[in-house]
Structure formats: C-alpha cells, structure tokens
PDB file of N, CA and C in Angstrom:
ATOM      1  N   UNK A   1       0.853  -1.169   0.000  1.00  0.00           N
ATOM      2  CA  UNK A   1       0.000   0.000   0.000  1.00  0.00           C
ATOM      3  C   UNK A   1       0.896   1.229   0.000  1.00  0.00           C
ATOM      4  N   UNK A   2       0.986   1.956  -1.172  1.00  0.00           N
ATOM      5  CA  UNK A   2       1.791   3.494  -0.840  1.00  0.00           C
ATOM      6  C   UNK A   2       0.345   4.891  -1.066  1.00  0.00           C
ATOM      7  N   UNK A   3       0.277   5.014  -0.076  1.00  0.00           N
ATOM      8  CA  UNK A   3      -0.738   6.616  -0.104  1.00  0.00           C
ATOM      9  C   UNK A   3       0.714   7.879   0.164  1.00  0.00           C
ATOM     10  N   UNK A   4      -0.472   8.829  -0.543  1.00  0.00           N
ATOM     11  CA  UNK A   4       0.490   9.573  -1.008  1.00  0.00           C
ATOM     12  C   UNK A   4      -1.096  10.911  -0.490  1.00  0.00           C
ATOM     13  N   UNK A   5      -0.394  11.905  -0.014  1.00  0.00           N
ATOM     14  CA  UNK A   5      -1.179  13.069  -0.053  1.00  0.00           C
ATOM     15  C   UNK A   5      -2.363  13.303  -0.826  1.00  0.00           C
ATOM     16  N   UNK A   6      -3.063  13.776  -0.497  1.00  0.00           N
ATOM     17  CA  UNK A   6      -3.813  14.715  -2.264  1.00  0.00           C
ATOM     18  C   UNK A   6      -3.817  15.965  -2.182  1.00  0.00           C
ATOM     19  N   UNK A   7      -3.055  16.550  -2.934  1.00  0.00           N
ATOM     20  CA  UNK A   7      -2.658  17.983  -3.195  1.00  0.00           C
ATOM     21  C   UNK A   7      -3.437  18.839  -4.423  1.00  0.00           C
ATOM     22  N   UNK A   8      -4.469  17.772  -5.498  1.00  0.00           N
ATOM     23  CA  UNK A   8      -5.003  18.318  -6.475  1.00  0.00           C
ATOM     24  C   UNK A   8      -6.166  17.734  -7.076  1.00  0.00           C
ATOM     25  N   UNK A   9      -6.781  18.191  -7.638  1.00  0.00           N
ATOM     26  CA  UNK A   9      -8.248  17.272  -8.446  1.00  0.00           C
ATOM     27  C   UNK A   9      -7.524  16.373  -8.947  1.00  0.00           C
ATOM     28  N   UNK A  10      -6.141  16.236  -9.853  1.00  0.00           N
ATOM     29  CA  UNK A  10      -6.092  14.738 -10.222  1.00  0.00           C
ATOM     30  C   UNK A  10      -5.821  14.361  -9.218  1.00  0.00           C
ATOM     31  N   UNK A  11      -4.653  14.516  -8.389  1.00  0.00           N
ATOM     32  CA  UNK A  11      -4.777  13.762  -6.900  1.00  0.00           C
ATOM     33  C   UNK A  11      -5.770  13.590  -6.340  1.00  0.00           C
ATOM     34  N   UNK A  12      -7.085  13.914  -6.122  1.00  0.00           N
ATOM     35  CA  UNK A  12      -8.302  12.937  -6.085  1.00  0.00           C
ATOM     36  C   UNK A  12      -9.050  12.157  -6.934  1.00  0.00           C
ATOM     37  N   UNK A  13      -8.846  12.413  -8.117  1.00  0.00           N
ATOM     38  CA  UNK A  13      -9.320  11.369  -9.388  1.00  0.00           C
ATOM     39  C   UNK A  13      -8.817  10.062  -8.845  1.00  0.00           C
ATOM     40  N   UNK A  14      -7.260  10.303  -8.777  1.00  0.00           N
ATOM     41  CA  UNK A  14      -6.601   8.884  -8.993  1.00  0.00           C
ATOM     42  C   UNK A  14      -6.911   8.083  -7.627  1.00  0.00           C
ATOM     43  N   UNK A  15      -6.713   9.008  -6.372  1.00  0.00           N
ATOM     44  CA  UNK A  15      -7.670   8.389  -5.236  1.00  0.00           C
ATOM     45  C   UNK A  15      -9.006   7.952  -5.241  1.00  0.00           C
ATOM     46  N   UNK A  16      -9.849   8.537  -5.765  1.00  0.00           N
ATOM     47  CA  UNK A  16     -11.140   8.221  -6.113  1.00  0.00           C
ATOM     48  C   UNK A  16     -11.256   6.948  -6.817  1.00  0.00           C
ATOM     49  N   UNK A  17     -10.620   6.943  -8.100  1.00  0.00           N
ATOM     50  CA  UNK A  17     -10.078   5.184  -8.938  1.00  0.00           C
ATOM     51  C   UNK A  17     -10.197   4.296  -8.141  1.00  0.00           C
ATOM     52  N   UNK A  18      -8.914   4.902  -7.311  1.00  0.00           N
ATOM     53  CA  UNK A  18      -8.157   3.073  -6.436  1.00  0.00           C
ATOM     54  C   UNK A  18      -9.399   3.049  -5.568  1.00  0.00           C
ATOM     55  N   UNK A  19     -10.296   4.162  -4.867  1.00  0.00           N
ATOM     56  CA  UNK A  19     -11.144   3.752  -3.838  1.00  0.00           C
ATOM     57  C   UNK A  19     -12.085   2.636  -4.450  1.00  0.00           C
ATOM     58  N   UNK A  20     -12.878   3.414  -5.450  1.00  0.00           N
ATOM     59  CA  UNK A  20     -13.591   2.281  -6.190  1.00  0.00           C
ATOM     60  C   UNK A  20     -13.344   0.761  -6.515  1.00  0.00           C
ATOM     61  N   UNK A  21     -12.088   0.526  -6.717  1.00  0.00           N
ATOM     62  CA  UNK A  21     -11.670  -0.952  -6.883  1.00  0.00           C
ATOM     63  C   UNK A  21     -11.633  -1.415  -5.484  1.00  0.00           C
ATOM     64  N   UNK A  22     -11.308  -0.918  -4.189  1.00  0.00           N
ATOM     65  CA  UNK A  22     -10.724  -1.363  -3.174  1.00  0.00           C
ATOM     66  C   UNK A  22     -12.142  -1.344  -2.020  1.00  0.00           C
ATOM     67  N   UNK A  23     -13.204  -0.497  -2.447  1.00  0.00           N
ATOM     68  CA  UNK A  23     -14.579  -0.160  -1.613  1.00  0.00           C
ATOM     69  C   UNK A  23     -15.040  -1.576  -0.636  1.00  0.00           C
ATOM     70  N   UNK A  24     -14.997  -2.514  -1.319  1.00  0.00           N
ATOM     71  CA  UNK A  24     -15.464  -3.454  -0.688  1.00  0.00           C
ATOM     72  C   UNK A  24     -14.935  -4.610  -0.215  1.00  0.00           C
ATOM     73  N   UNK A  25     -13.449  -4.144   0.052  1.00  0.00           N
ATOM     74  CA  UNK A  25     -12.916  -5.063   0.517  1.00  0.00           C
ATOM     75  C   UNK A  25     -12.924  -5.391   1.922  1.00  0.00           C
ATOM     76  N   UNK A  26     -12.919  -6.893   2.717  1.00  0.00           N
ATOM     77  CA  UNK A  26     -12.857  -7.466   4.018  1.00  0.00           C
ATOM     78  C   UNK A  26     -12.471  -6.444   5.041  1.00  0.00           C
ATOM     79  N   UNK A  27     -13.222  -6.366   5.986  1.00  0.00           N
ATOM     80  CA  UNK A  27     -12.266  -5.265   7.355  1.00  0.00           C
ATOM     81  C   UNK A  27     -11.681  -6.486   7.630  1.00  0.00           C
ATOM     82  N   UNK A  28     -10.131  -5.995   8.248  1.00  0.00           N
ATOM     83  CA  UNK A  28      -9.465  -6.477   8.940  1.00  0.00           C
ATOM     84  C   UNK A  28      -8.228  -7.064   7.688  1.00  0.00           C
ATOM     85  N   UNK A  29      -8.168  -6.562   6.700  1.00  0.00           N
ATOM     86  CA  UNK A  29      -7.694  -6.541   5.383  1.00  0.00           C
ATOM     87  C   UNK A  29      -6.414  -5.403   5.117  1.00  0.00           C
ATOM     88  N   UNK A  30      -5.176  -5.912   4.487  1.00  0.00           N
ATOM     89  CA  UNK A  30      -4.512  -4.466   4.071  1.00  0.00           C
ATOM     90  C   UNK A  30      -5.318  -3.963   3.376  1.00  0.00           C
ATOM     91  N   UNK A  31      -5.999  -4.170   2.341  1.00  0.00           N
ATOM     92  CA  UNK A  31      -7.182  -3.458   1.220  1.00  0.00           C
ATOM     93  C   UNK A  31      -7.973  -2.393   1.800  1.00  0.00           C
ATOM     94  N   UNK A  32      -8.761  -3.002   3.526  1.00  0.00           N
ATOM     95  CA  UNK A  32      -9.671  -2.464   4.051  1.00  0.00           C
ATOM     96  C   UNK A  32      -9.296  -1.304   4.888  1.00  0.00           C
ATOM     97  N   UNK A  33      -7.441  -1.472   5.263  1.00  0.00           N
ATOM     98  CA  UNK A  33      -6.917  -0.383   5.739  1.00  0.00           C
ATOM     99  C   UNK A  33      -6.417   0.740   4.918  1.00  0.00           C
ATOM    100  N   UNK A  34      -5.952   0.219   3.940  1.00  0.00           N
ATOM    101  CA  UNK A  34      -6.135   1.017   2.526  1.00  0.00           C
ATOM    102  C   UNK A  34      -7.232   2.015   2.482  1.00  0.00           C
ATOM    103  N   UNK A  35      -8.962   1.518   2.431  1.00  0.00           N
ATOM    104  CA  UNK A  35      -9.560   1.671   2.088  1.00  0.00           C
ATOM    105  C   UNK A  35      -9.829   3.186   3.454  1.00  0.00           C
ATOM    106  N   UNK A  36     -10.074   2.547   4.597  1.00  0.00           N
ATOM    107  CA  UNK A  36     -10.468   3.558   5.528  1.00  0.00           C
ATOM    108  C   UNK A  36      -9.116   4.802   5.084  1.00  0.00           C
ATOM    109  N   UNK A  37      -7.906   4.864   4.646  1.00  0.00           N
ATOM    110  CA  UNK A  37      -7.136   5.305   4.884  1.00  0.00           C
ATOM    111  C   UNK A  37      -7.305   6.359   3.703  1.00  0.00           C
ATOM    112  N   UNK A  38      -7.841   6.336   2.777  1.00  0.00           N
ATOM    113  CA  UNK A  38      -8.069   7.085   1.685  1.00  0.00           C
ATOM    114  C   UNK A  38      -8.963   7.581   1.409  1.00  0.00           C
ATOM    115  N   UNK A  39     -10.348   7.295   2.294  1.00  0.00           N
ATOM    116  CA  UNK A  39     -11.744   7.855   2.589  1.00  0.00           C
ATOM    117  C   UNK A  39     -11.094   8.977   3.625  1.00  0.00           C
ATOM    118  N   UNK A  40     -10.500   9.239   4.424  1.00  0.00           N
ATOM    119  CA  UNK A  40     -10.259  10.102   5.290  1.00  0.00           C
ATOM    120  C   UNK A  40      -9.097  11.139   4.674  1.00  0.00           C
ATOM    121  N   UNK A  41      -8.100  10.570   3.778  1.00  0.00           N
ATOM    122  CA  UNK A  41      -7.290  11.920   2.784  1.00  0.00           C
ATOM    123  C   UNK A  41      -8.316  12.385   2.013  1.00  0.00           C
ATOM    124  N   UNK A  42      -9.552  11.705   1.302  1.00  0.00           N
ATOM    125  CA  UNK A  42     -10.320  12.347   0.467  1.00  0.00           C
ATOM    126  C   UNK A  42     -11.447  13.045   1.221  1.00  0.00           C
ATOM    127  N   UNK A  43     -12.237  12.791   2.182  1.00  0.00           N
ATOM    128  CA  UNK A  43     -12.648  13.870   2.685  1.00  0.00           C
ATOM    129  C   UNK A  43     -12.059  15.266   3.007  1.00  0.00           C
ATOM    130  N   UNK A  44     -10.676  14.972   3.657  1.00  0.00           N
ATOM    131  CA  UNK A  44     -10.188  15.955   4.374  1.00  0.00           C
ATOM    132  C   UNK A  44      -9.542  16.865   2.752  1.00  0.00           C
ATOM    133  N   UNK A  45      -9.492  16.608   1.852  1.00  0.00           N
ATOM    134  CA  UNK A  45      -9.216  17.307   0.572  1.00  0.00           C
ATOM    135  C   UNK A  45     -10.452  18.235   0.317  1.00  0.00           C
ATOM    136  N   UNK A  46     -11.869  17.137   0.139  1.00  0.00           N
ATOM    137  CA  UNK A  46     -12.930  17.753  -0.171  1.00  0.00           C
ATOM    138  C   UNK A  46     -13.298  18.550   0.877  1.00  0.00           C
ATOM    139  N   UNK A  47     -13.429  18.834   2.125  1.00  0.00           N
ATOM    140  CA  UNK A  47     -13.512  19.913   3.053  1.00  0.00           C
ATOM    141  C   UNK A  47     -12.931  21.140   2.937  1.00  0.00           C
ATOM    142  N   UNK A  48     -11.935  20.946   2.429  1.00  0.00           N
ATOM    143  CA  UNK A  48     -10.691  21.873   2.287  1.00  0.00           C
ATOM    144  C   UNK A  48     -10.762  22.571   0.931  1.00  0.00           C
ATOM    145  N   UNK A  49     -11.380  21.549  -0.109  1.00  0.00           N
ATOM    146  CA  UNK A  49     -11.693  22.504  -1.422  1.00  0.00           C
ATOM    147  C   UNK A  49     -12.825  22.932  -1.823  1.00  0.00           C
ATOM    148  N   UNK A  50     -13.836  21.937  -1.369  1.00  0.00           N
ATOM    149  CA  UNK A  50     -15.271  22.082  -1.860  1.00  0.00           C
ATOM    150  C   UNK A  50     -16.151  22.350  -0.687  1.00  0.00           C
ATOM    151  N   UNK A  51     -17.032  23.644  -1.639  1.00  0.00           N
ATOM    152  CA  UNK A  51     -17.965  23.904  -0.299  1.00  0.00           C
ATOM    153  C   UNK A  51     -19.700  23.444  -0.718  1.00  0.00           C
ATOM    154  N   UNK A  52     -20.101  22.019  -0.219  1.00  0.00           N
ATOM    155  CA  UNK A  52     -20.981  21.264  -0.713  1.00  0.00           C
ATOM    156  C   UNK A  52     -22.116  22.036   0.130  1.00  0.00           C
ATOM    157  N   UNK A  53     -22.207  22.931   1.024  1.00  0.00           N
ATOM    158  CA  UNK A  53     -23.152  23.385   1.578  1.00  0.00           C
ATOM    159  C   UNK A  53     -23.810  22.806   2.669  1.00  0.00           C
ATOM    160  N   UNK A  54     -24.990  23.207   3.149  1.00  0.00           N
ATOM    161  CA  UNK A  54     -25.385  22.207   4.328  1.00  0.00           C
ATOM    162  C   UNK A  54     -25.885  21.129   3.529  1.00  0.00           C
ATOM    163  N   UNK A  55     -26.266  19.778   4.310  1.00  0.00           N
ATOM    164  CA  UNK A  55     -27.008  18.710   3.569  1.00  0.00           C
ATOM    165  C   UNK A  55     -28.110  18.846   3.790  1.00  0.00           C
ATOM    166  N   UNK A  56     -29.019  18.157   2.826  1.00  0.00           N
ATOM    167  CA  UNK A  56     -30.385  18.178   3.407  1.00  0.00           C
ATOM    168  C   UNK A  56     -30.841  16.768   3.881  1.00  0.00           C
ATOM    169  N   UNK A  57     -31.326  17.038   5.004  1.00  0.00           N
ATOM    170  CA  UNK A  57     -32.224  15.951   5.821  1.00  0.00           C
ATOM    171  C   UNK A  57     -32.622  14.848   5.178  1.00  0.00           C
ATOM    172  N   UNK A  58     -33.679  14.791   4.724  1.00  0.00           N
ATOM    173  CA  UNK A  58     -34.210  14.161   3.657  1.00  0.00           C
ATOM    174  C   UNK A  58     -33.389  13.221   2.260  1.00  0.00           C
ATOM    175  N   UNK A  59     -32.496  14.179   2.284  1.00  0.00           N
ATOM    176  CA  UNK A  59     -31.648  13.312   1.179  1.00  0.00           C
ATOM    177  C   UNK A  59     -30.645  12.370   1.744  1.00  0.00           C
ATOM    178  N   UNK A  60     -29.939  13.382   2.822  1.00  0.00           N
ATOM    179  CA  UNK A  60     -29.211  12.490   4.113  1.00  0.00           C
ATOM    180  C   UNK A  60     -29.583  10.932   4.566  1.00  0.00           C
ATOM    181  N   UNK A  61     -31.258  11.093   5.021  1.00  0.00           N
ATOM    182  CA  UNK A  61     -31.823   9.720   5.053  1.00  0.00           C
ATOM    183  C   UNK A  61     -32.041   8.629   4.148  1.00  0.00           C
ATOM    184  N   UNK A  62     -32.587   9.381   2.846  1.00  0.00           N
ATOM    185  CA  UNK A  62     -32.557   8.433   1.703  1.00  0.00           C
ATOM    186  C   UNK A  62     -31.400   8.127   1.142  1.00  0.00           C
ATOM    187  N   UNK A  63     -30.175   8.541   1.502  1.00  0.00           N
ATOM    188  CA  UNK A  63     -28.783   8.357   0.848  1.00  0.00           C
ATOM    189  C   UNK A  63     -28.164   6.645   2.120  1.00  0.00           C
ATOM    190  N   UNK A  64     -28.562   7.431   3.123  1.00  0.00           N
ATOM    191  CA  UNK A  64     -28.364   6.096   4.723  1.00  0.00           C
ATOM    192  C   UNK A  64     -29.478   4.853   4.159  1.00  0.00           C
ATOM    193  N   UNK A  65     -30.631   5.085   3.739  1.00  0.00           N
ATOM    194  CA  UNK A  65     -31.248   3.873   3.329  1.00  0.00           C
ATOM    195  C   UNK A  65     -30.594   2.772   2.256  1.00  0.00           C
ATOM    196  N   UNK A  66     -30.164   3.711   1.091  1.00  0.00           N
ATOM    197  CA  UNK A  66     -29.836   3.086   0.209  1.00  0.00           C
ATOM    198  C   UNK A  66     -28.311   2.488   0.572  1.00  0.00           C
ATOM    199  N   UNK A  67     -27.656   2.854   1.129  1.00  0.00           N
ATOM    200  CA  UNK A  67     -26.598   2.345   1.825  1.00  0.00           C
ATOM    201  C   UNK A  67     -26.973   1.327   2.426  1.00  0.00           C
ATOM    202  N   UNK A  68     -27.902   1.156   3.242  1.00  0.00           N
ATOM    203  CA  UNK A  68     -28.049   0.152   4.606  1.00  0.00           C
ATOM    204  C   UNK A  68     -29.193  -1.142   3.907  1.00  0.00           C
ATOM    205  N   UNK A  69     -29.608  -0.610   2.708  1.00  0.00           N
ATOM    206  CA  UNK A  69     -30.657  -1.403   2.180  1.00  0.00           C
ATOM    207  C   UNK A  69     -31.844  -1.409   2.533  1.00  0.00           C
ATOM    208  N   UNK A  70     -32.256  -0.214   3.035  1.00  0.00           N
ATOM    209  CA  UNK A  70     -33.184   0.037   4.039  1.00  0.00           C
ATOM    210  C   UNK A  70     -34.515   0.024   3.389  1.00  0.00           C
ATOM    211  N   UNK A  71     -35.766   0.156   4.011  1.00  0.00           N
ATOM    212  CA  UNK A  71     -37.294   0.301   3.449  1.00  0.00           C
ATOM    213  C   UNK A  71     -37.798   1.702   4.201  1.00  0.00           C
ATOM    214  N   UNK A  72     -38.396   2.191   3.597  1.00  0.00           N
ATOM    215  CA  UNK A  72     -39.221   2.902   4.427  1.00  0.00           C
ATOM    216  C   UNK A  72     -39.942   2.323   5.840  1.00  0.00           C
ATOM    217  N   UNK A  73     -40.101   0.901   5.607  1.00  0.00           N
ATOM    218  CA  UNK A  73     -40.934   0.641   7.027  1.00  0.00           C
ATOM    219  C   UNK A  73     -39.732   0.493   7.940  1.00  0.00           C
ATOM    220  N   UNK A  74     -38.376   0.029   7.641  1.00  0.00           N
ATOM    221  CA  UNK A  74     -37.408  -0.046   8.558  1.00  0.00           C
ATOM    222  C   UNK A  74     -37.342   1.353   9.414  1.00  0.00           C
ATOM    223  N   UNK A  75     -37.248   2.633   8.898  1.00  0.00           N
ATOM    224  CA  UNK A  75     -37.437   3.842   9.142  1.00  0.00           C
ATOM    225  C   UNK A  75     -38.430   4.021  10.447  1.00  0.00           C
ATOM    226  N   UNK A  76     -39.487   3.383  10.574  1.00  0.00           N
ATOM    227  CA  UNK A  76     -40.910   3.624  11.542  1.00  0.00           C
ATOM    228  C   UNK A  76     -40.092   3.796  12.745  1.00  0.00           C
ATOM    229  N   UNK A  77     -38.778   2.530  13.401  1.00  0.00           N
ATOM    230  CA  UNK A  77     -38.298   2.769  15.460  1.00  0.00           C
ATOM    231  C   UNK A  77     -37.958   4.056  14.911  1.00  0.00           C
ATOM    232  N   UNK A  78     -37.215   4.937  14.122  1.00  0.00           N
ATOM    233  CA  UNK A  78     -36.909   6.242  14.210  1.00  0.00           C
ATOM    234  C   UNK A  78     -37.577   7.532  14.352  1.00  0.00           C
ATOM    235  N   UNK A  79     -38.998   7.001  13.234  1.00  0.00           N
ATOM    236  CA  UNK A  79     -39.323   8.043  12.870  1.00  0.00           C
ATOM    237  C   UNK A  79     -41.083   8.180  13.188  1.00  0.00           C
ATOM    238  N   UNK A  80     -41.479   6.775  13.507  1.00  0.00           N
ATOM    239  CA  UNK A  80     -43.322   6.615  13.411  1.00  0.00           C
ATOM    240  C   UNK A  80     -43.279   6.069  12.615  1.00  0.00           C
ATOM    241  N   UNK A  81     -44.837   5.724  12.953  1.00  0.00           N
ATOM    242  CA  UNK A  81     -45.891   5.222  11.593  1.00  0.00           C
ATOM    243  C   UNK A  81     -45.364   5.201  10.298  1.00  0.00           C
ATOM    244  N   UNK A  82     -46.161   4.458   9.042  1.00  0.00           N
ATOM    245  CA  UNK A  82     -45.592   4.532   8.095  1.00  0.00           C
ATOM    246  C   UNK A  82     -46.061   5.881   7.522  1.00  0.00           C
ATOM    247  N   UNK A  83     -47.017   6.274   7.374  1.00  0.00           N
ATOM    248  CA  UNK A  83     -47.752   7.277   7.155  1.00  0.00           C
ATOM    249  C   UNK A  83     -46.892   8.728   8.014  1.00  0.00           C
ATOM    250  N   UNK A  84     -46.448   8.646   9.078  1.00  0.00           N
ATOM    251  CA  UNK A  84     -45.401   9.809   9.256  1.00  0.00           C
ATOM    252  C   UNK A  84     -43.962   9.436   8.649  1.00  0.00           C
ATOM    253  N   UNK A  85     -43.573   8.400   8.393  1.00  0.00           N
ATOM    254  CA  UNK A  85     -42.142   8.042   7.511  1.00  0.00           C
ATOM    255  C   UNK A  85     -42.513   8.365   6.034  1.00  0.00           C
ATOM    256  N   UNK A  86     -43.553   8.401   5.113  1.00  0.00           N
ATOM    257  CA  UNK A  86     -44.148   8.926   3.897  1.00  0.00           C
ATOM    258  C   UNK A  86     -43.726  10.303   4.354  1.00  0.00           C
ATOM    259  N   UNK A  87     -44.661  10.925   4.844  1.00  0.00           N
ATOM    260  CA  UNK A  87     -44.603  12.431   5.044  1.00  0.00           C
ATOM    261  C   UNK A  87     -43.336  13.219   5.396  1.00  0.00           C
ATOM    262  N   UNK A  88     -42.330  12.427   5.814  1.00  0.00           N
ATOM    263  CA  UNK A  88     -41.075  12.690   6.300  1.00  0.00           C
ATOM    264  C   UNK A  88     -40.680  13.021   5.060  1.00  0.00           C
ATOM    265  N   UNK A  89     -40.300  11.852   4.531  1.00  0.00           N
ATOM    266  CA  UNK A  89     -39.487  11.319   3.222  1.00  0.00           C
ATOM    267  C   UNK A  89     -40.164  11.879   1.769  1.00  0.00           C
ATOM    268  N   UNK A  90     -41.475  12.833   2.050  1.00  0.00           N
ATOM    269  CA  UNK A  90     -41.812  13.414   0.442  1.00  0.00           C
ATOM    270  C   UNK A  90     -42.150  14.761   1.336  1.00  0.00           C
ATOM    271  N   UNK A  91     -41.612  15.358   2.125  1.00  0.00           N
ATOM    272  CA  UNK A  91     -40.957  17.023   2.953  1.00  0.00           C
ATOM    273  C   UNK A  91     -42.501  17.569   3.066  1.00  0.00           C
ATOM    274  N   UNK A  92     -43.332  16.609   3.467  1.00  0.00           N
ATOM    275  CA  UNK A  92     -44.483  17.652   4.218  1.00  0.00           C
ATOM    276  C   UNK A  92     -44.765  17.772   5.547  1.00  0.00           C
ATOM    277  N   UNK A  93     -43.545  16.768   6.003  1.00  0.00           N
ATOM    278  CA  UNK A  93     -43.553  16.701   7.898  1.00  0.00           C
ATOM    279  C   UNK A  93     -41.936  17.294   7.771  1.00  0.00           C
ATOM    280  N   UNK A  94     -41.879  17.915   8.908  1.00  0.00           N
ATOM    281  CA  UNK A  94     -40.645  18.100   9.010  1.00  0.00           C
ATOM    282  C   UNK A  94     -40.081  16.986  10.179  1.00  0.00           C
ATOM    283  N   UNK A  95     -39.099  16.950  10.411  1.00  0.00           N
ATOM    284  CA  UNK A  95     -38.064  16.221  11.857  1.00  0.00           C
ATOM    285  C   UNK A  95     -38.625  16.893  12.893  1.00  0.00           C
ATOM    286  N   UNK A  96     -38.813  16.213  13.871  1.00  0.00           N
ATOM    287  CA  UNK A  96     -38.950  16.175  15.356  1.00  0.00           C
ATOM    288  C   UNK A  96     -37.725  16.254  15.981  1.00  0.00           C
ATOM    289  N   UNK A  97     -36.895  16.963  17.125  1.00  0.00           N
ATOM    290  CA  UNK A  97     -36.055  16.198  17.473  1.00  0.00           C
ATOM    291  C   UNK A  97     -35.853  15.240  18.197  1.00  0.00           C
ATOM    292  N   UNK A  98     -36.957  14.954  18.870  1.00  0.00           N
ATOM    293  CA  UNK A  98     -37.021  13.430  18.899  1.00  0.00           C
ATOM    294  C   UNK A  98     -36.568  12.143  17.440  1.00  0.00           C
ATOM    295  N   UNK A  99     -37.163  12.763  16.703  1.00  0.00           N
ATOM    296  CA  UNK A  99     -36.602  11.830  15.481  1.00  0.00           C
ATOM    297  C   UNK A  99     -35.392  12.060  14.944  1.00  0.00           C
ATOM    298  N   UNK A 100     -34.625  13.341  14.998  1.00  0.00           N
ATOM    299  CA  UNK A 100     -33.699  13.330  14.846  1.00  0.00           C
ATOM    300  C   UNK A 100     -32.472  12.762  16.029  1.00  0.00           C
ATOM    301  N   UNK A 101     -32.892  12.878  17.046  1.00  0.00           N
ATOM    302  CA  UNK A 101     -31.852  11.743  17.768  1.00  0.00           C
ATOM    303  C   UNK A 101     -31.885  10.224  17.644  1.00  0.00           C
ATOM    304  N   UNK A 102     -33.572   9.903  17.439  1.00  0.00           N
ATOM    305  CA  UNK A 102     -33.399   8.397  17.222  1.00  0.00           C
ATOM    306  C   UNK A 102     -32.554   8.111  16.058  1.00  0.00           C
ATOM    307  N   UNK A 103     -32.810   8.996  14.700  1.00  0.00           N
ATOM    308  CA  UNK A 103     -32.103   9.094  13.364  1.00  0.00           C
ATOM    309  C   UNK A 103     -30.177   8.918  13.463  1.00  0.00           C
ATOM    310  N   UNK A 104     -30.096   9.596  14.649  1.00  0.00           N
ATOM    311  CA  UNK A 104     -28.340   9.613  14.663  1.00  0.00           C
ATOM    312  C   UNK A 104     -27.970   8.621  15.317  1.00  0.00           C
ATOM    313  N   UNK A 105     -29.037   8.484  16.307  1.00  0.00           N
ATOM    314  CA  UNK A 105     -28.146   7.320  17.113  1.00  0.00           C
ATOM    315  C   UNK A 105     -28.585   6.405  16.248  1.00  0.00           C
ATOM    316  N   UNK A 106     -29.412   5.785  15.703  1.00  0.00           N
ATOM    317  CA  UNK A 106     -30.023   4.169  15.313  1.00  0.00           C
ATOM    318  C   UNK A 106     -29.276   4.351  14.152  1.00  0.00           C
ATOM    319  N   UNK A 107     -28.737   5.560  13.161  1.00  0.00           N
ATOM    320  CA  UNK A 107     -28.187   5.083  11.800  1.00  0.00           C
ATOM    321  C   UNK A 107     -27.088   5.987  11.152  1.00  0.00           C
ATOM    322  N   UNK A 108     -26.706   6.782  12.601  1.00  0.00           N
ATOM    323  CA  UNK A 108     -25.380   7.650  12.609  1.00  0.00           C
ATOM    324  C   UNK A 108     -25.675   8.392  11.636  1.00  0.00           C
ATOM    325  N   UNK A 109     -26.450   9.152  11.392  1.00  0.00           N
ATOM    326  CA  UNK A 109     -26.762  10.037  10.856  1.00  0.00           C
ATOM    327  C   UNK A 109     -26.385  11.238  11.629  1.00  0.00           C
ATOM    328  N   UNK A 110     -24.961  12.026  10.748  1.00  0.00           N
ATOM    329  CA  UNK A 110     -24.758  13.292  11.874  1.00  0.00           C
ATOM    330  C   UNK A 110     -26.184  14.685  11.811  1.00  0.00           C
ATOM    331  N   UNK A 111     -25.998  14.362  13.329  1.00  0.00           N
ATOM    332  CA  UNK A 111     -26.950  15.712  13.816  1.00  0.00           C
ATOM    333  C   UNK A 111     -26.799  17.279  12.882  1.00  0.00           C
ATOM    334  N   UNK A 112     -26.056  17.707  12.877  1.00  0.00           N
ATOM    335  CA  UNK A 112     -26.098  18.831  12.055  1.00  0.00           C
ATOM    336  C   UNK A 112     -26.312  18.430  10.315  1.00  0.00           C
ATOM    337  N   UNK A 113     -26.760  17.461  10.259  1.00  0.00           N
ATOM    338  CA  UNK A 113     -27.025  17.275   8.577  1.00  0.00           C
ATOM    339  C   UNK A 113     -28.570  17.108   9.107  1.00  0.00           C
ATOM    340  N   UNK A 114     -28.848  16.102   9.651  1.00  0.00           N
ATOM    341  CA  UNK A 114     -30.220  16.486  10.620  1.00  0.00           C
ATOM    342  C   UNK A 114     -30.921  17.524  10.394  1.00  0.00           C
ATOM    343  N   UNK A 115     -30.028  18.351  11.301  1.00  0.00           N
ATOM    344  CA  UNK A 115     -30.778  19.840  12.141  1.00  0.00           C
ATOM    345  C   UNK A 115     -30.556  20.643  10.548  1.00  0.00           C
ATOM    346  N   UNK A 116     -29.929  20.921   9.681  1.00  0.00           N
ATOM    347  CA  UNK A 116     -29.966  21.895   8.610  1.00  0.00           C
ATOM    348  C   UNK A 116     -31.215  21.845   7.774  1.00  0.00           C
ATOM    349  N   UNK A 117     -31.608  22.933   7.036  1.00  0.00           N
ATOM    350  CA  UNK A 117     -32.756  23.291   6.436  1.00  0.00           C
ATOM    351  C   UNK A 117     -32.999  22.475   5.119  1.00  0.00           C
ATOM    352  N   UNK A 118     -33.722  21.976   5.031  1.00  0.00           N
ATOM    353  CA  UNK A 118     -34.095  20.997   3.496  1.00  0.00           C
ATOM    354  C   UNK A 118     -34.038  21.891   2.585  1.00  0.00           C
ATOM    355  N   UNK A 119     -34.028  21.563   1.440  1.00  0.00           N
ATOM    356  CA  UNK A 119     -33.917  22.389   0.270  1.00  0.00           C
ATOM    357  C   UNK A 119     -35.356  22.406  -0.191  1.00  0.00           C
TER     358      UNK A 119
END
C-alpha cells in the first residue's frame, strides 16, 4: 500500500479510482486499511476545497437507506408510523427532534445534517 497526499483534483481522481476498486474489501484486510485510509485523505481534501453546503435531511436519510438497504418501514423505530415516515421522506412533515436523535443514534446520521434546512 503506498498513499500519497492529495494535493489536487487529479490527486483525487486517482484516489477516487483506487477507492472504487478497493470499496469493498474485508475489514481487517490491508485493502480495508487502505480503504479507511483514503476515505479520510479524500474527505479531508474535499472539506478543504469544496464547499458542498449544508445537507439536506431528507436526502441524508434516503442516501443512509440506500446504503443500509433500508425500506421505508425499517425507518418507523426512528421516525413513526408509516404514514409519518411517507410524510417525512416526500418534505411535508418536518423532523422532530425526537426523530432526529433516534435518526443519529439508530443510523449515525450526523446531527447537524439532521438539524440543517431541506432544500
């Protein structure tokens, strides 16, 4: 494994590459240490260059679903009913913070992507 800084957009292209081949490799893996090890130079690049704005809530969650393989009914210990997880998830209910703590703790969803204003 040689990591090397990222000092430039191609220096994240080419990080970005190797991440993609290496994404799913075993924890407990050189690959997988690789892997954590180049998710954290490439954030800390993209912080530093790009200003992505606040996130929105809503997309935040549906981005954690599709990650986790999730359903909307999985959503209900967080959020209610299915009928308040609908209304959540098409922005005619807003977050509770009650739901937003169950949201961070049950699926690490950071709080300030949470708490910021939907688009």
């Amino acid at each position: 494994m040689t990591i090397k800084p990222i000092r430039s957009d191609d220096d994240l292209k080419r990080a970005l590459v190797r991440l993609e081949k290496i994404f799913q490799a075993e924890e407990g893996t050189a690959h997988a240490d690789e892997r954590d090890v180049l998710v954290t130079l490439i954030e800390a690049y993209e912080n530093k260059h790009y200003d992505f704005g606040p996130a929105d809530p809503v997309e935040a969650i549906k981005f954690r679903m599709e990650q986790e393989g999730l359903t909307a009914r999985d959503l209900e210990p967080f959020i209610g009913q299915s009928g308040r997880v609908s209304e959540v998830l098409n922005r005619k209910r807003g977050l509770s913070l009650r739901m937003v703590k169950r949201l961070h703790d049950g699926l690490n969803i950071p709080y300030e992507t949470l708490l910021a204003r939907g688009r």
